[in-house]
Protein backbone atom coordinates (compact mmCIF):
# COMPACT_ATOMS: atom_id res chain seq x y z
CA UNK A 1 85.57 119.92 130.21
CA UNK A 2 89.07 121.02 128.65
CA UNK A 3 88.42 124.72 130.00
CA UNK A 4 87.80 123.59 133.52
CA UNK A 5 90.71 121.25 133.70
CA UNK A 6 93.32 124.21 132.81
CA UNK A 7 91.53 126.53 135.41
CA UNK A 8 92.46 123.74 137.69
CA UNK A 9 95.50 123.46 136.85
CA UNK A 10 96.51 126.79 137.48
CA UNK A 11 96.78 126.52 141.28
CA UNK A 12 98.94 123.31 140.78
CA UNK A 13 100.55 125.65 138.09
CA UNK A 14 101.18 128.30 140.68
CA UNK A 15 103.21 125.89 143.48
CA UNK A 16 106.32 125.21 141.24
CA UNK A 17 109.08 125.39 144.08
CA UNK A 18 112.61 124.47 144.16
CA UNK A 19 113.66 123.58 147.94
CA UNK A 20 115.28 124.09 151.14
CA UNK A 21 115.27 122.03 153.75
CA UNK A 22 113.35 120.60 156.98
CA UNK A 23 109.65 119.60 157.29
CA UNK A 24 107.08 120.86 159.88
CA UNK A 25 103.18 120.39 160.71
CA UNK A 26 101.19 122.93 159.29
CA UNK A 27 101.42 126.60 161.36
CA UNK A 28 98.84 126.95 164.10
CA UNK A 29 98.14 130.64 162.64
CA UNK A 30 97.06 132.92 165.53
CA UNK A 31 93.93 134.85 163.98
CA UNK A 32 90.57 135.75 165.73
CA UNK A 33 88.03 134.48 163.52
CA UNK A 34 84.58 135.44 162.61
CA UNK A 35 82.38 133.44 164.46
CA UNK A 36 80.08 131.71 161.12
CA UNK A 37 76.66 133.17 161.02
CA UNK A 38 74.12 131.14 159.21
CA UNK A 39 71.73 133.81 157.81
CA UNK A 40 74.58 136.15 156.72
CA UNK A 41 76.20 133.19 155.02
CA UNK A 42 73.33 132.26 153.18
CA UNK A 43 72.52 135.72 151.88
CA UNK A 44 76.75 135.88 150.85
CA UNK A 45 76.21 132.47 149.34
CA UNK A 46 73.33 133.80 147.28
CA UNK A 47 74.50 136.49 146.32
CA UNK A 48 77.86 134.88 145.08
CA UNK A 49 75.84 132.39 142.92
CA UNK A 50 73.87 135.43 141.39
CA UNK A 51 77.08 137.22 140.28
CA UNK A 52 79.33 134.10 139.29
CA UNK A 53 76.12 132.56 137.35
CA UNK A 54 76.78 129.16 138.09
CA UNK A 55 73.84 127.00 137.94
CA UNK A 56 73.44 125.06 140.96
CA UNK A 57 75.66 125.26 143.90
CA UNK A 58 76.03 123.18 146.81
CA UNK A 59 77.41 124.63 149.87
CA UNK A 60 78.04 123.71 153.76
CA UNK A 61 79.57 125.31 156.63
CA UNK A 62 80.69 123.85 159.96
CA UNK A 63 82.35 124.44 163.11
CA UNK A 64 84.19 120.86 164.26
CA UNK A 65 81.10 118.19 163.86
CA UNK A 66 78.02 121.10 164.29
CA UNK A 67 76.57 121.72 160.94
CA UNK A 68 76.25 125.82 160.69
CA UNK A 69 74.49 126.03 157.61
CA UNK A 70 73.87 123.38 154.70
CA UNK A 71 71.99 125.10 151.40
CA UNK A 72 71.47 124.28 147.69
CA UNK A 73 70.84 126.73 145.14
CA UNK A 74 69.62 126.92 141.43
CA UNK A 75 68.78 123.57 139.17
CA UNK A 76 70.10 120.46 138.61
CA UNK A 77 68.17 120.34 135.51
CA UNK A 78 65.67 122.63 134.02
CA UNK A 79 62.79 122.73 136.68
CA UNK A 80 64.23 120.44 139.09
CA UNK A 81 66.51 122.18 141.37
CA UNK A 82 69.40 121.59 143.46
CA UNK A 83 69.58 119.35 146.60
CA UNK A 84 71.80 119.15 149.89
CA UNK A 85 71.48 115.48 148.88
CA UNK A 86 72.87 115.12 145.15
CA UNK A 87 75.47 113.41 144.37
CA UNK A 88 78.43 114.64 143.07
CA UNK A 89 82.09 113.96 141.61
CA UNK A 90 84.44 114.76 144.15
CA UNK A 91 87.19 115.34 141.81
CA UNK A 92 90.70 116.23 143.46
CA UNK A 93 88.93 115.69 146.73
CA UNK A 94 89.97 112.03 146.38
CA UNK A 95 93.59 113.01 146.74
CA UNK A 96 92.87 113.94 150.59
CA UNK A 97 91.73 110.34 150.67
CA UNK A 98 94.69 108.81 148.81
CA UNK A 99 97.16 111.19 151.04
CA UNK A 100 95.72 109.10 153.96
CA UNK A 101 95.48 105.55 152.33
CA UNK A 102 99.27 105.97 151.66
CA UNK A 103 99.63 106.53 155.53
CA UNK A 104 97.60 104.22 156.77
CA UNK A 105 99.37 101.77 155.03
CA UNK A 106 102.90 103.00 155.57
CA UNK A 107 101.47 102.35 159.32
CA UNK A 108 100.84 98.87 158.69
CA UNK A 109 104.48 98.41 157.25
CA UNK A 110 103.20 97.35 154.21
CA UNK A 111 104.95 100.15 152.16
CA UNK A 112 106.99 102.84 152.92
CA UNK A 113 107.15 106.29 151.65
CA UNK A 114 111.14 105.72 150.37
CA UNK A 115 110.02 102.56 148.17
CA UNK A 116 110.89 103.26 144.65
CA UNK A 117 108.27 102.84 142.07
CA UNK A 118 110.53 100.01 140.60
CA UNK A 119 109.79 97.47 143.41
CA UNK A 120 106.18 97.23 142.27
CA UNK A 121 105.79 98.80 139.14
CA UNK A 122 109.02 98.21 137.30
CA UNK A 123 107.84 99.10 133.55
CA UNK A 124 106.91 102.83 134.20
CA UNK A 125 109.65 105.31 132.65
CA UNK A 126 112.92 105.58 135.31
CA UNK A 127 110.38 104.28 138.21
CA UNK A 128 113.72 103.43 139.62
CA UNK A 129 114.71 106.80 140.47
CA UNK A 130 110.88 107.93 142.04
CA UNK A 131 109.67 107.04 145.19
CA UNK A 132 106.28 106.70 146.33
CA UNK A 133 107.31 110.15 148.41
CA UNK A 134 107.84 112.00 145.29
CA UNK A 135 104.31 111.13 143.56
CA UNK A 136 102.27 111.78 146.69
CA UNK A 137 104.27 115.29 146.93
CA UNK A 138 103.91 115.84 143.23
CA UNK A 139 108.13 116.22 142.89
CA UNK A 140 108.32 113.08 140.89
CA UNK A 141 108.75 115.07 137.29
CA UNK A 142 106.16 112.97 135.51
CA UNK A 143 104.12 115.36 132.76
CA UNK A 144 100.90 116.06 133.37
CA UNK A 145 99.01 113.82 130.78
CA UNK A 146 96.28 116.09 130.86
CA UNK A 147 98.31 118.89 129.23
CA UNK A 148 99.21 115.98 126.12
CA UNK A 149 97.46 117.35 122.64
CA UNK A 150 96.55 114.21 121.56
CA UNK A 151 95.08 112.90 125.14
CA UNK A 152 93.13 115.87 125.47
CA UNK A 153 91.42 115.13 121.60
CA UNK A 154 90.90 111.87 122.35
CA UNK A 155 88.44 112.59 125.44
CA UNK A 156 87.02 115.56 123.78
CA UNK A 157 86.03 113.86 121.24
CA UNK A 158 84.99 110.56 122.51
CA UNK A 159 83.80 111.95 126.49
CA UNK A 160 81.88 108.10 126.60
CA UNK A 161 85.06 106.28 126.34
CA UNK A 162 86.48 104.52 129.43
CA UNK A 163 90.42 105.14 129.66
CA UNK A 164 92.69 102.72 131.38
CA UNK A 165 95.38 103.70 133.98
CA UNK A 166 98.06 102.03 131.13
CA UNK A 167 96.84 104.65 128.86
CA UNK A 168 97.67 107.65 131.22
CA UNK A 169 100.53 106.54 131.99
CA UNK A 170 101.55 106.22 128.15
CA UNK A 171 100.11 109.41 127.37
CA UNK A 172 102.88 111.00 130.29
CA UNK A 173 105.45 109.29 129.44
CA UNK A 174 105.35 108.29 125.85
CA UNK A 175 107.85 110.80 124.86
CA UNK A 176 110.76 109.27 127.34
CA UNK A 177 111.58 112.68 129.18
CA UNK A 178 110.59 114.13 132.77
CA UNK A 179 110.09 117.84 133.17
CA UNK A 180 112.72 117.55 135.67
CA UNK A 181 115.29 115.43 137.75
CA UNK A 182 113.01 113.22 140.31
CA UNK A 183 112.72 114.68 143.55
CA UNK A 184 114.24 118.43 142.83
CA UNK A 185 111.01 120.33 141.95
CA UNK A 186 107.46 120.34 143.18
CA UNK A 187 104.18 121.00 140.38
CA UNK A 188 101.11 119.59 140.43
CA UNK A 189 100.91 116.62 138.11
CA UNK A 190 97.59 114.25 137.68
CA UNK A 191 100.21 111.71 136.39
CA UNK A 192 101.64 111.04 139.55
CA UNK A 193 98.45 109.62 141.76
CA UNK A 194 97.74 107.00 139.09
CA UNK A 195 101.01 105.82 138.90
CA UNK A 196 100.60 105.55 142.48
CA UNK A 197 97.14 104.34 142.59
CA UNK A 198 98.57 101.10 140.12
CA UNK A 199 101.50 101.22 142.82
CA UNK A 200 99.31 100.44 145.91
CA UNK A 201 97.49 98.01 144.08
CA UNK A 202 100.69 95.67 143.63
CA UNK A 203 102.05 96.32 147.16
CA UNK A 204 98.50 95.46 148.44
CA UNK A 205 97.02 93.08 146.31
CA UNK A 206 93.82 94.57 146.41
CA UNK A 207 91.95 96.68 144.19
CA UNK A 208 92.17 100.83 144.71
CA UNK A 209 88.03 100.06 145.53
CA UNK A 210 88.76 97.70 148.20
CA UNK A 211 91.72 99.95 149.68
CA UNK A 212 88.86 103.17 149.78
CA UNK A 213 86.48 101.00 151.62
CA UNK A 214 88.60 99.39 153.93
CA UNK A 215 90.88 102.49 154.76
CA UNK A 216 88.84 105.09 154.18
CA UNK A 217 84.84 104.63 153.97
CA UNK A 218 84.18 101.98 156.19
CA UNK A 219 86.67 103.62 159.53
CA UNK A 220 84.60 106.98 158.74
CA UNK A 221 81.86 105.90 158.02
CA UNK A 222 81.34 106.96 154.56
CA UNK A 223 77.98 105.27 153.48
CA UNK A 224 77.26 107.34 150.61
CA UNK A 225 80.39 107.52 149.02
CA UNK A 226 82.54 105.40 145.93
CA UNK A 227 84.88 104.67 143.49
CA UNK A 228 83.83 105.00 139.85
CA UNK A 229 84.80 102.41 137.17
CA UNK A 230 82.27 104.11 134.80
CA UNK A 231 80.03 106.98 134.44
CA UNK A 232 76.95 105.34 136.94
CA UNK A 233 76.01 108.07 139.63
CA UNK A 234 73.71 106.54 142.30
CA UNK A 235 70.00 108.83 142.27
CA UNK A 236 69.73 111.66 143.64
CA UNK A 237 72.51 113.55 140.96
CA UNK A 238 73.64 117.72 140.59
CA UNK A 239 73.87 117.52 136.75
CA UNK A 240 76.67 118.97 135.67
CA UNK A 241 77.07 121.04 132.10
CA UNK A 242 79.81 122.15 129.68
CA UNK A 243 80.46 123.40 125.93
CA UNK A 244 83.89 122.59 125.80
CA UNK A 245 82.84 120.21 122.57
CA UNK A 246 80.33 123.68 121.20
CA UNK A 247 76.61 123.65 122.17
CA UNK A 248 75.69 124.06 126.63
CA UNK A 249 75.20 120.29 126.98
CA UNK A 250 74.42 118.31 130.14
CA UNK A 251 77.81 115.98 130.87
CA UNK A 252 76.98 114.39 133.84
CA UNK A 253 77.86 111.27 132.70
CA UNK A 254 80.84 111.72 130.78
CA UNK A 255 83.26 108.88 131.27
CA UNK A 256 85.45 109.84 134.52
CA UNK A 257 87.87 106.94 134.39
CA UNK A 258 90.45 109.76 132.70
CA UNK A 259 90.80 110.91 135.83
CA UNK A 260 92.63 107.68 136.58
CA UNK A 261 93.45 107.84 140.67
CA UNK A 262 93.84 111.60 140.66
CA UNK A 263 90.00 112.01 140.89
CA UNK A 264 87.76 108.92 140.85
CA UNK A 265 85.40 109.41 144.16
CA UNK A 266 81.74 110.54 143.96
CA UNK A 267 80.15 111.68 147.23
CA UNK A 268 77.55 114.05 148.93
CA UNK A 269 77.80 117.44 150.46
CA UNK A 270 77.58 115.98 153.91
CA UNK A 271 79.63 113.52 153.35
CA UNK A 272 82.54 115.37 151.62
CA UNK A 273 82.30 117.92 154.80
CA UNK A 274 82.29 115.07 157.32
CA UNK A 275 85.38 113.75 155.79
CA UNK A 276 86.99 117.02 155.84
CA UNK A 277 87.22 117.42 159.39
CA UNK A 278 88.00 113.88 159.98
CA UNK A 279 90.84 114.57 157.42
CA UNK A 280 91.93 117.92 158.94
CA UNK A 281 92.12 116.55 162.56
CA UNK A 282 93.74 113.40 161.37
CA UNK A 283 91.58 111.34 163.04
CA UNK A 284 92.63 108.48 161.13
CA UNK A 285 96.37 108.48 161.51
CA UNK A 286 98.48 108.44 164.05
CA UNK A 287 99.22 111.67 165.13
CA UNK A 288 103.35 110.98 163.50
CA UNK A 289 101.96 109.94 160.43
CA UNK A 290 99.37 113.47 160.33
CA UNK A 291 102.31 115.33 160.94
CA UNK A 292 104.14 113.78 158.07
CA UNK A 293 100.64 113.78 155.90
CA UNK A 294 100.10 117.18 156.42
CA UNK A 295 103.36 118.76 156.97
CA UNK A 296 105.42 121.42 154.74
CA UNK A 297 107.65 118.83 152.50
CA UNK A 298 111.71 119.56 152.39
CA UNK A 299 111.21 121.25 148.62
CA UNK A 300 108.30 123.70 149.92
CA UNK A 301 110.24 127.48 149.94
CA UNK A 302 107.14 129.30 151.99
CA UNK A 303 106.26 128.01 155.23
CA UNK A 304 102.56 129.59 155.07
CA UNK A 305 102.08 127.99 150.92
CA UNK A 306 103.24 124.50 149.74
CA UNK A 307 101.64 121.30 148.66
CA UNK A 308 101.02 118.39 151.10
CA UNK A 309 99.84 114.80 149.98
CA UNK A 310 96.96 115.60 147.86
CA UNK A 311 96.12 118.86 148.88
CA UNK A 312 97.43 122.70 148.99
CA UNK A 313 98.04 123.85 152.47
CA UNK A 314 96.88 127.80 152.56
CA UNK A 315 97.50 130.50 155.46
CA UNK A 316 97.15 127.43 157.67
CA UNK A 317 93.52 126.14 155.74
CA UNK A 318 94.23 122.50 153.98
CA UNK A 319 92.39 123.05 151.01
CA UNK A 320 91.40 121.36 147.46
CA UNK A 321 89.81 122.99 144.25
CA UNK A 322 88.59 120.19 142.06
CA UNK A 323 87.27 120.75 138.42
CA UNK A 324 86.43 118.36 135.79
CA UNK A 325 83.31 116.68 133.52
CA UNK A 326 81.08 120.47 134.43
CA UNK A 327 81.67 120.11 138.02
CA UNK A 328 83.74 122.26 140.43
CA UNK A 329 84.42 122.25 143.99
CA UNK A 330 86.61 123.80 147.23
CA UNK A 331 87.14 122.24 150.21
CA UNK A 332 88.99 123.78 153.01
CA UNK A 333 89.59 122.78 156.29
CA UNK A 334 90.82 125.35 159.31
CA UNK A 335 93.09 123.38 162.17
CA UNK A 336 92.71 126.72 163.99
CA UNK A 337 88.76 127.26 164.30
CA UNK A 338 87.68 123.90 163.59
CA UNK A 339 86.12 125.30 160.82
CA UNK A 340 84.66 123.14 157.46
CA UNK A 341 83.81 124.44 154.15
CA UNK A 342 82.80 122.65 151.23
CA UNK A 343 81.42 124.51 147.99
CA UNK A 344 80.32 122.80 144.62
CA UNK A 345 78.78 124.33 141.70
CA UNK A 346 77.72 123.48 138.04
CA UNK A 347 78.27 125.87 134.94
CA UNK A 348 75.31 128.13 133.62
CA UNK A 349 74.99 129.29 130.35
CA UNK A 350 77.19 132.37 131.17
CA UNK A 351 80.72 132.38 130.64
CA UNK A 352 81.43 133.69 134.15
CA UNK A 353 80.56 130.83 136.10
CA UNK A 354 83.22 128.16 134.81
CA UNK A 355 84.88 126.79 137.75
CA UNK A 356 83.69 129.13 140.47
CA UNK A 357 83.99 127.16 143.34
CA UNK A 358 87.09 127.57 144.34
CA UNK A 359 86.52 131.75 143.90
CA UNK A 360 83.32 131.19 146.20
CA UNK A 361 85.49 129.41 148.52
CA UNK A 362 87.62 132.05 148.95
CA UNK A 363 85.00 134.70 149.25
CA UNK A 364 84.02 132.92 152.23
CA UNK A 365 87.29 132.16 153.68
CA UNK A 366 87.76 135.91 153.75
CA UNK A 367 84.39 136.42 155.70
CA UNK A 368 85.90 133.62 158.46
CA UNK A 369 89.12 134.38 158.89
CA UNK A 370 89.94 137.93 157.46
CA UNK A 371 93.74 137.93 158.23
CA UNK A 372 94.09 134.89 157.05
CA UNK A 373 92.84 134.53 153.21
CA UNK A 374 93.45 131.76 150.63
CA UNK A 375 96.58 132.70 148.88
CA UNK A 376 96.15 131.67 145.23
C-alpha cells in the first residue's frame, strides 16, 4: 500500500511550479494519430502485462462513444481470472469527478471558486487565506497527510480501520505550518480535496454521496458506480494484492476511507471509460465553466504540462494515474482524436509490476499519438 502511494505521488511530485500569468483551454495539439487497431492493441496489451508482471489488468480503448477494444487479462484470484466486469477502486479518478461537482455547482451560484475556506469551514488551519480555487488546483500549501510518519503507521498497521475526514485533516495540519504561502505554488496534495470535500458538504447541505449521485452519476448515467464509506465492493471484484505490511497478501478490502475525498469512488472498466469522454468533452458543464475546469491555471509555467482540477493535463491528453490499497490505474482522455483509454492492473508476486498502469498507459499513448507522448 505505502509503496504504491509514493509511486503516485511522484507525478504530483514532479508538477511543483511557481507562476506566470493568464489561463487558457487546453492546446488543440495538431498531430496525425494512429488510427487504434484492436488486434495489435491486444497483442501490445499482452505483451505489456507479460513484461510488467502485474496480475490482472483491465484495459479499454475507444474512439468518442465506439468501444475499440475492451480485454481482461490474468486472475483476480488464484484460478478465477480477470473480468471486463470487476469492480474496481477508482482511486484519483474521483478527482475528475470532484473537478466537475465544484463546477456544476459554481453554475448553480451556490459557491464560487474565490470563497475562502473560512466561510464554511472556519476551524481548518489559516482557511481564511485558501480559497476553494487553491484546493481544487492543489496551490493551497496544505501537506500531504499521506507523507506524515505517524499517519502512514497508523494505516499500515491497522489497514481495517475506518479514518475520518477530521483525522486527515489533523494529520496535515497538526504541526501549524504550510509548505508554502497559499496560492504561490502548485504540488499535488491529497490534503486539499478532503478539505474540500468537508467544504461542499457545508455549502450544500448534503452529503459528498448525495452530491456524486445527483451531479455526477445520475446526469451520466453512472449505474454501476459509488462512494465508499467502508471497504464493501459490490460482486463481481479485481482483487487487488500488496506486501507493503511483509507476506503477498490479498487487500482488496482494506479500509479506503484514508483516502478521504481524494479517492473514494469504485467503478467498472466501462464505466470509468464512459465517464472519461463525457469528462473530456465536458459534456456536463457549460462550455465557460470546461474551459475554466480544464484550462492551464495562472501558476502553471508550461503551456503543454500543468495540473487542472483533479487531473494532469499532458501534450494535450487529460490524464490521471491512481494507486492505492494494490490497485493502479491511468486514464487519459485525447480532445484531439476523441480518443479514451483506461488501464487498471493488480500487483503479482514480482517486484516489477507495482503500479504499472500508468507505465502501460503510456506505452499505449505512444502507439496513438507518437508525437505527442505522456510527459512524466
Amino acid at each position: 500500500m505505502l509503496k504504491a502511494l509514493l509511486t503516485s505521488l511522484a507525478l504530483g511530485a514532479a508538477l511543483l511550479q511557481t507562476g506566470c500569468a493568464g489561463s487558457s483551454t487546453p492546446a488543440q495539439a495538431q498531430s496525425v494519430a494512429v488510427a487504434p487497431d484492436a488486434t495489435a492493441l491486444r497483442q501490445q496489451l499482452t505483451d505489456l502485462k507479460a513484461s510488467t508482471g502485474v496480475r490482472g489488468l483491465l484495459a479499454s480503448v475507444r474512439v468518442g462513444e465506439t468501444e475499440v477494444l475492451s480485454l481482461a487479462l490474468g486472475d483476480s484470484m488464484t484460478d478465477i481470472p480477470a473480468d471486463v466486469k470487476d469492480h474496481v477502486r477508482i482511486g484519483g479518478i474521483s478527482e475528475t469527478m470532484l473537478g466537475t461537482i465544484v463546477m456544476r455547482l459554481v453554475e448553480q451560484n451556490r459557491i464560487s471558486l474565490a470563497d475562502p475556506v473560512s466561510k464554511y469551514t472556519p476551524g481548518v488551519f489559516r482557511s481564511s487565506e485558501v480559497t476553494l480555487d487553491m484546493l481544487i488546483h492543489n496551490t493551497s500549501g496544505y501537506p500531504d497527510y499521506v507523507l506524515d510518519p505517524d499517519f502512514i503507521k497508523r494505516i499500515t498497521d491497522h489497514p481495517f480501520d475506518r479514518v475520518s475526514h477530521a483525522e486527515i485533516i489533523d494529520a496535515s495540519t497538526h504541526n501549524n505550518r504550510l509548505n508554502w504561502e497559499p496560492g504561490t505554488q502548485q504540488h499535488y496534495s491529497h490534503t486539499d480535496f478532503t478539505v474540500l470535500g468537508d467544504v461542499l458538504e457545508k455549502a450544500t447541505s448534503s452529503s459528498m454521496e448525495e452530491l456524486y449521485k445527483q451531479l455526477i452519476f445520475q446526469p451520466a448515467n453512472l449505474k454501476d458506480s459509488g462512494y465508499s464509506h467502508n471497504a464493501a465492493l459490490p460482486d463481481p471484484v479485481l482483487h487487488a494484492f500488496d506486501d507493503s505490511r511483509g507476506p503477498y497478501e490479498d487487500v482488496t478490502f482494506y479500509n479506503p476511507t484514508w483516502t478521504g475525498d481524494s479517492g473514494p469512488i469504485w467503478s467498472t472498466l466501462d464505466e470509468v471509460a464512459r465517464w472519461a469522454h463525457i469528462w473530456g468533452q465536458g459534456q456536463l458543464l457549460t462550455p465557460e465553466s470546461y474551459r475554466i475546469q480544464t484550462g492551464k491555471p495562472a501558476i502553471a509555467s508550461r503551456s503543454d504540462l500543468y495540473i487542472g482540477m483533479g487531473f494532469v493535463y499532458q501534450n494535450g491528453w487529460l490524464s490521471q494515474n491512481p494507486a492505492f490499497n494494490g490497485y493502479a490505474g491511468g486514464m487519459a482522455y485525447d480532445p484531439t482524436t476523441d480518443v479514451t483509454i483506461v488501464i487498471f492492473t493488480t500487483r503479482g508476486t514480482d517486484p516489477r509490476s507495482e503500479s504499472q498502469a500508468y507505465q502501460i498507459l503510456k506505452q499505449i499513448v505512444s502507439t496513438l499519438t507518437p508525437s505527442r507522448p505522456l510527459l512524466l
